[in-house]
C-alpha atoms as a PDB file:
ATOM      1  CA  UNK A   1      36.156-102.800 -31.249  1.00  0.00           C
ATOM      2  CA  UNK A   2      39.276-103.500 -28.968  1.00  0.00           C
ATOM      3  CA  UNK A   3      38.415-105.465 -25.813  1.00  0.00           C
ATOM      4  CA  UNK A   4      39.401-103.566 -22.949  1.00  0.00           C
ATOM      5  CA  UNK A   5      39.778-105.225 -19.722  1.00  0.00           C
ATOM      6  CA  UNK A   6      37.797-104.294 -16.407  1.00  0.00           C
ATOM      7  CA  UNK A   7      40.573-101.756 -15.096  1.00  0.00           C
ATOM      8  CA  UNK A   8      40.447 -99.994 -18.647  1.00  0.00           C
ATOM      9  CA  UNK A   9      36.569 -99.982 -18.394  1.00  0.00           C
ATOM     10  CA  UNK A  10      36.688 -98.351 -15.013  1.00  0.00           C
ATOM     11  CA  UNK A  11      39.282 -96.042 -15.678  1.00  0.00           C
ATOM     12  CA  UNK A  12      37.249 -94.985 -18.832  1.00  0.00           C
ATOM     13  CA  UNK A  13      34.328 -94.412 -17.141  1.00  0.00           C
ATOM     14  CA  UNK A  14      35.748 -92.465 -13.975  1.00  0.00           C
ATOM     15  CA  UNK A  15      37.225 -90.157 -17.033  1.00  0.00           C
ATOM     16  CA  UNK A  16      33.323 -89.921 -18.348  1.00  0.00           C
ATOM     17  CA  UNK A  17      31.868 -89.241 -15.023  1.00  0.00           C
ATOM     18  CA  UNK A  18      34.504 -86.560 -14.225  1.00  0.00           C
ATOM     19  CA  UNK A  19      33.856 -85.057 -17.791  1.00  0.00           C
ATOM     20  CA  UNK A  20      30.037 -85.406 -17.060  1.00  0.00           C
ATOM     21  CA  UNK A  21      30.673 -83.635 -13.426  1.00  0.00           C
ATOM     22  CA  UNK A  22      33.114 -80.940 -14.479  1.00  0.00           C
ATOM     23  CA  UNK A  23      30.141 -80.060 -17.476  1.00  0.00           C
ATOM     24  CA  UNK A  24      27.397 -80.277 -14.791  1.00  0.00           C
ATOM     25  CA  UNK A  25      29.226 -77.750 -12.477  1.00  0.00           C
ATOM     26  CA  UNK A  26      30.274 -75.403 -15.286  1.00  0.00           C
ATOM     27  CA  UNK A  27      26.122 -75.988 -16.405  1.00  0.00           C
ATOM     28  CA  UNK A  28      25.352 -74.743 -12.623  1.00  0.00           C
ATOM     29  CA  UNK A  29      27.821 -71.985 -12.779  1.00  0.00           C
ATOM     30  CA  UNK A  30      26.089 -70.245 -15.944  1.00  0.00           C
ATOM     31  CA  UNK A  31      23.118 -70.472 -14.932  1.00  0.00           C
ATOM     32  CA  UNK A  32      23.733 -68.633 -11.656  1.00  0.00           C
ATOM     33  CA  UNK A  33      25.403 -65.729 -13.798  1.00  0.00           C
ATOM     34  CA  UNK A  34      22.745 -65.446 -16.382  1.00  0.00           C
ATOM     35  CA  UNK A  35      20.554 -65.682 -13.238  1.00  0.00           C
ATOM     36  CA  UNK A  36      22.546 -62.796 -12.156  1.00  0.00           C
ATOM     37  CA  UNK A  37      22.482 -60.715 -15.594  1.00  0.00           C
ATOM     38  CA  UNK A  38      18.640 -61.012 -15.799  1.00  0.00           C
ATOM     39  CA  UNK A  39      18.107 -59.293 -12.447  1.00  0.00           C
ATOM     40  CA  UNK A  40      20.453 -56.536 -13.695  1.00  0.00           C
ATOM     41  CA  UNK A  41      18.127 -56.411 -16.958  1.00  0.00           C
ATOM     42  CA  UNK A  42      15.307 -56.077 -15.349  1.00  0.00           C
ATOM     43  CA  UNK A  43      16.529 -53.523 -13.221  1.00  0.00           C
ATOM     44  CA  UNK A  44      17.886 -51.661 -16.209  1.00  0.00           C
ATOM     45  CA  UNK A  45      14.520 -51.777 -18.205  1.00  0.00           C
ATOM     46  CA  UNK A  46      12.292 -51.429 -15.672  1.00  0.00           C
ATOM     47  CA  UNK A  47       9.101 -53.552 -14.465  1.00  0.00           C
ATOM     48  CA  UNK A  48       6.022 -53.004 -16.884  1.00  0.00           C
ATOM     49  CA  UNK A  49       8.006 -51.563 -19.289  1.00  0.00           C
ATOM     50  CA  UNK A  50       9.386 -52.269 -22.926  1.00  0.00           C
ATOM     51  CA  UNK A  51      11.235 -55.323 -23.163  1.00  0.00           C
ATOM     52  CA  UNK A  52      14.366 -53.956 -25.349  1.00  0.00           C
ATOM     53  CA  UNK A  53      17.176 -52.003 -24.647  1.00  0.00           C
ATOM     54  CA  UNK A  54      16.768 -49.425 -27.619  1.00  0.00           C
ATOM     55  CA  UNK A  55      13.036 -48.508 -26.122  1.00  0.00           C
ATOM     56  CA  UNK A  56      14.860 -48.027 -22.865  1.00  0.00           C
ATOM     57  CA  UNK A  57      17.662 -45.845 -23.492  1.00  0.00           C
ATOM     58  CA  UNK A  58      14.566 -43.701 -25.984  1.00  0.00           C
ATOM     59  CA  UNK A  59      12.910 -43.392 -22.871  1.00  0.00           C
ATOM     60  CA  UNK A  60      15.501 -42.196 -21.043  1.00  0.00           C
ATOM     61  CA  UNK A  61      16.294 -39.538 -23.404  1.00  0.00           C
ATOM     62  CA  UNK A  62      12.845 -38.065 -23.391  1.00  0.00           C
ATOM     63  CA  UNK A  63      13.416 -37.965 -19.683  1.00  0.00           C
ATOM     64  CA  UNK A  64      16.832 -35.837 -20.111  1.00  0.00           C
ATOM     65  CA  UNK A  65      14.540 -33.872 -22.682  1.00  0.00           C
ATOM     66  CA  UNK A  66      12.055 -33.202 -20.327  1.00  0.00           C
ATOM     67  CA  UNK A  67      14.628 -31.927 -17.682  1.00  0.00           C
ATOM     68  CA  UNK A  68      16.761 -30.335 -19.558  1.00  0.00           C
ATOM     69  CA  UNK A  69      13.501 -27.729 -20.831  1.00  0.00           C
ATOM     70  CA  UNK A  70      12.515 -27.640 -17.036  1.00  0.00           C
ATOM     71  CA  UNK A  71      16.089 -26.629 -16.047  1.00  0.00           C
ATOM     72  CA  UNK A  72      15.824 -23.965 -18.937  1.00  0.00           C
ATOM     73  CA  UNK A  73      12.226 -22.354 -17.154  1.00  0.00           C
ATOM     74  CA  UNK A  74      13.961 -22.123 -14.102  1.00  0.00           C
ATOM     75  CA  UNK A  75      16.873 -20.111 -15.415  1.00  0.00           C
ATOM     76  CA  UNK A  76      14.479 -18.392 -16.797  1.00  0.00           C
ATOM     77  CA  UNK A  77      12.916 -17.597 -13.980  1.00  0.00           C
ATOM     78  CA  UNK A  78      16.088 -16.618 -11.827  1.00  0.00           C
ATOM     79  CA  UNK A  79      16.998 -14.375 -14.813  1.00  0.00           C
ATOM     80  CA  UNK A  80      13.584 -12.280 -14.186  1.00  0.00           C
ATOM     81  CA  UNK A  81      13.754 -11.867 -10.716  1.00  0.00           C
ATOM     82  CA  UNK A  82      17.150 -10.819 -10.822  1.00  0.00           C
ATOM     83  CA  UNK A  83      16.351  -8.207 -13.673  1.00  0.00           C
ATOM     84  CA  UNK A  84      12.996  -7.236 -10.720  1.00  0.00           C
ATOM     85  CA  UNK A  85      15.300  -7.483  -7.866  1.00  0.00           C
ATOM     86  CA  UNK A  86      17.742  -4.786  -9.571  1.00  0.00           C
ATOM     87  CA  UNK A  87      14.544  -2.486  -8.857  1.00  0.00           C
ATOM     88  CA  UNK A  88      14.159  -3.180  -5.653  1.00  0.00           C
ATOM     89  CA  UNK A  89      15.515  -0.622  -2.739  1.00  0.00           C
ATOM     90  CA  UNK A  90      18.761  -2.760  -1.768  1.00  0.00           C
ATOM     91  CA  UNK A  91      21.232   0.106  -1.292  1.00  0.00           C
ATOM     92  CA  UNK A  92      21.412   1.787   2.198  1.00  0.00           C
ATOM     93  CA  UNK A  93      23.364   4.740   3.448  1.00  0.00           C
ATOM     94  CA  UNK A  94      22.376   6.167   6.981  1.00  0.00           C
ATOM     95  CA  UNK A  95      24.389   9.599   8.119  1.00  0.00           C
ATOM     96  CA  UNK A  96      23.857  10.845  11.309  1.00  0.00           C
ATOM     97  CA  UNK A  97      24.471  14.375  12.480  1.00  0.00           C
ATOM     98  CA  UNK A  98      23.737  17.330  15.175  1.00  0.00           C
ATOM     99  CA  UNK A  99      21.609  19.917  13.214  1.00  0.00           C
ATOM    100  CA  UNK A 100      21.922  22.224  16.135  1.00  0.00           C
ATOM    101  CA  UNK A 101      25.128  23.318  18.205  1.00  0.00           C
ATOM    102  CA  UNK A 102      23.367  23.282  21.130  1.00  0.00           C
ATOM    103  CA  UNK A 103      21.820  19.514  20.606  1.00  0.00           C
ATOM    104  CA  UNK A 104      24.185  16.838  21.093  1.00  0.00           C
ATOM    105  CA  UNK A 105      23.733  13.024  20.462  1.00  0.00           C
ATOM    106  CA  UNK A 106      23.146  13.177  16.988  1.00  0.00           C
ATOM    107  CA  UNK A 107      19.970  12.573  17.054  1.00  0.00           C
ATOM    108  CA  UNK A 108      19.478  13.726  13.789  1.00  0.00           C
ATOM    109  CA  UNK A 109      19.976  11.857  10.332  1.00  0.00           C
ATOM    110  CA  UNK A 110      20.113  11.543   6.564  1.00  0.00           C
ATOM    111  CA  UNK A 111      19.054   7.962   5.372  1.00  0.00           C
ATOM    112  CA  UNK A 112      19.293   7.107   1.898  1.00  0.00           C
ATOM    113  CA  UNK A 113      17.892   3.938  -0.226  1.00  0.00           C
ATOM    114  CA  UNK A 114      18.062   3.203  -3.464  1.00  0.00           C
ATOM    115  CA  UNK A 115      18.217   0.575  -5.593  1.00  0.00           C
ATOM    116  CA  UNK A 116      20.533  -0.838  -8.079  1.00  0.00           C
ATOM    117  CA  UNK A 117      19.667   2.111 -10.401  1.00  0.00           C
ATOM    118  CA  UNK A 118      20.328   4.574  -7.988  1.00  0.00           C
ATOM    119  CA  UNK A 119      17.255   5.609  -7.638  1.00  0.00           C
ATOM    120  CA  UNK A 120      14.806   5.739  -4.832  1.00  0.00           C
ATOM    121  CA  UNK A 121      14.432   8.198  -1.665  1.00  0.00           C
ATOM    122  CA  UNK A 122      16.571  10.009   0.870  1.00  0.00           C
ATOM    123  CA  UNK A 123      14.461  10.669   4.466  1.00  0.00           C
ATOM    124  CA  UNK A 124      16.103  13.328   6.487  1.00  0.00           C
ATOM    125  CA  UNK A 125      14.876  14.130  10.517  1.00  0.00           C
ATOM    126  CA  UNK A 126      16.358  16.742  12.160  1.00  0.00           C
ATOM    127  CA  UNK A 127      15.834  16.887  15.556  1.00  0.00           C
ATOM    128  CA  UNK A 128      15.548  19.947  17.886  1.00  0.00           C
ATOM    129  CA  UNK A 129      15.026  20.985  21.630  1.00  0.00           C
ATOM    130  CA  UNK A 130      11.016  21.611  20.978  1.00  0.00           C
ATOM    131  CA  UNK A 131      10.448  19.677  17.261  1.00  0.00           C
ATOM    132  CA  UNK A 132      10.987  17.335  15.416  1.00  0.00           C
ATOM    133  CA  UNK A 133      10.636  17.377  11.216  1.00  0.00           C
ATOM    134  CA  UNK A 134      10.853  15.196   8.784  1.00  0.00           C
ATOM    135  CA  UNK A 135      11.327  15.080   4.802  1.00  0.00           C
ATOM    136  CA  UNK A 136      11.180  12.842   1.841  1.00  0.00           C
ATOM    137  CA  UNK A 137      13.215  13.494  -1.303  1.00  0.00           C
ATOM    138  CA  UNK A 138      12.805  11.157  -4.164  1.00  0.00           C
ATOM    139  CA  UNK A 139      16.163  10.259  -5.950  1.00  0.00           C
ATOM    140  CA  UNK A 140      16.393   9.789  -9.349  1.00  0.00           C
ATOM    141  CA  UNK A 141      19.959   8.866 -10.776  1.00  0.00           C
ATOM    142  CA  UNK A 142      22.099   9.502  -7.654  1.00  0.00           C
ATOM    143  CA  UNK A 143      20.143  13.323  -8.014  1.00  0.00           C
ATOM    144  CA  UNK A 144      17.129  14.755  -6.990  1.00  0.00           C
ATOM    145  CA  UNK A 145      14.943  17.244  -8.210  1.00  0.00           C
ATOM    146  CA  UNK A 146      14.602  19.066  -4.728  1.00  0.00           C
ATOM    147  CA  UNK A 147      17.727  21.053  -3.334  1.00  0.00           C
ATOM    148  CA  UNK A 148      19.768  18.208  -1.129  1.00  0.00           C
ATOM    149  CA  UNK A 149      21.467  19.202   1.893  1.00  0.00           C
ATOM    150  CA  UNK A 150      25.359  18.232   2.330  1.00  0.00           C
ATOM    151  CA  UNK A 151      23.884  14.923   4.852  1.00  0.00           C
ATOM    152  CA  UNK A 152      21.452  13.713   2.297  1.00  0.00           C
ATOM    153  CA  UNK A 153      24.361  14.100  -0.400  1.00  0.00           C
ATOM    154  CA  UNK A 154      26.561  12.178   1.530  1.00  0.00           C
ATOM    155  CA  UNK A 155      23.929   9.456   2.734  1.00  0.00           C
ATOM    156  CA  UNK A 156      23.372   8.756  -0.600  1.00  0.00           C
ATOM    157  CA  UNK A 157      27.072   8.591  -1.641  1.00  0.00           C
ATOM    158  CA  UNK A 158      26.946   5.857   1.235  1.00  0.00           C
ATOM    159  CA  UNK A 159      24.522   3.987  -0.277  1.00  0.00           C
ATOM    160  CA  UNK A 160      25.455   4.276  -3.577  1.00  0.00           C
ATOM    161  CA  UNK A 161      29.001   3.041  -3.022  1.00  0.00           C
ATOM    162  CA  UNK A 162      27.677   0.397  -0.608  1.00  0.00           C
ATOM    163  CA  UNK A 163      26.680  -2.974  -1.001  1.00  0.00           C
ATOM    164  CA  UNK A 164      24.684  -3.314   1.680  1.00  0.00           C
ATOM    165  CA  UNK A 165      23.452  -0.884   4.954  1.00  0.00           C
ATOM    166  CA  UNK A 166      26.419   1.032   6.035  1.00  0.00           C
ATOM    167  CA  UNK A 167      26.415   4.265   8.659  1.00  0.00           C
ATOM    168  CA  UNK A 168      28.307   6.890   8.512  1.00  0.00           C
ATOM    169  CA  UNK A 169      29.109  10.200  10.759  1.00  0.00           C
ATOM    170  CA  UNK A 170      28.764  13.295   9.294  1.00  0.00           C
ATOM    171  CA  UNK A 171      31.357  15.899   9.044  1.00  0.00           C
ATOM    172  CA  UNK A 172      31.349  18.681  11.990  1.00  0.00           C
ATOM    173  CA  UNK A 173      28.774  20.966  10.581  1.00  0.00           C
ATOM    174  CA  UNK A 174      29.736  24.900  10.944  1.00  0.00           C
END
C-alpha cells in the first residue's frame, strides 16, 4: 500500500463522506417516493381488501358487470312505459263554436282526446238560451261509430295533428 500523506488522507475521506452523504440523501429521497407509491396502492386496492392488483381490477369488472345489467333493467323499463304511455290520452283538440244564431260567445264546444293511436273520446256541449247538453263519442282510429258533427270532426283533426292541447275556432256555421 502507497503511503499517502495527511492532505491525501483528508482529501480521500472528504471524497468518502460526500459519496456516503450524496447515497444517504438519494436513500431519503426513495424512500419518500415509495412512501408516496404505497399510499397510491392502497388507495387503488382498497382497505380490507385483496392485496394484488389482478384481484382488484376482477373486482372492478364485476362492478361494471353489475351496472352495466342494472343500466339494461332500466332501459327496459323506459321502453315499457313509453310503449304504456303511447296509450295514454296525450292528444288534445278543443273547437269552440255558437250552436245557435241567436247565442253569441261561443259558449259551445267540441273537445277531442286521444291518444297516440288515435283513439279515445270527443265531448261535445252545446249551449242554449234555456239548456245545456252534453255528449260523449268514443273514437276509435280517428272515426267513430256514432254520426260526428262537422266540430267534433274538426276537434279531432286538432288533436290528431297536434302535439299537445291546441284550440281552435270553428268555421261560421250556416
Amino acid at each position: 500500500m502507497p503511503d499517502l500523506s495527511n492532505d491525501q488522507m483528508t482529501l480521500a475521506l472528504a471524497i468518502v463522506a460526500g459519496v456516503a452523504l450524496l447515497t444517504l440523501l438519494t436513500t431519503l429521497l426513495l424512500s419518500l417516493r415509495l412512501k408516496k407509491v404505497r399510499r397510491q396502492y392502497a388507495l387503488l386496492r382498497g382497505e380490507g381488501e385483496p392485496k394484488d392488483i389482478i384481484a382488484v381490477v376482477n373486482r372492478s369488472l364485476k362492478q361494471m358487470s353489475g351496472i352495466e345489467q342494472r343500466i339494461d333493467g332500466v332501459v327496459a323499463n323506459l321502453e315499457e312505459q313509453a310503449a304504456l304511455g303511447r296509450f295514454a290520452l296525450q292528444r288534445f283538440g278543443l273547437v269552440r263554436y255558437d250552436a245557435f244564431e241567436e247565442m253569441g260567445g261561443q259558449l259551445s264546444f267540441s273537445a277531442a282526446f286521444l291518444d297516440d293511436h288515435g283513439d279515445g273520446l270527443v265531448i261535445t256541449s252545446i249551449n242554449g238560451r234555456t239548456e245545456t247538453r252534453t255528449y260523449a263519442k268514443p273514437v276509435k282510429g280517428l272515426a267513430s261509430s256514432h254520426n260526428l258533427s262537422d266540430e267534433e270532426r274538426q276537434a279531432i283533426a286538432t288533436a290528431s295533428s297536434a302535439s299537445g292541447r291546441v284550440e281552435a275556432k270553428a268555421s261560421a256555421t250556416p
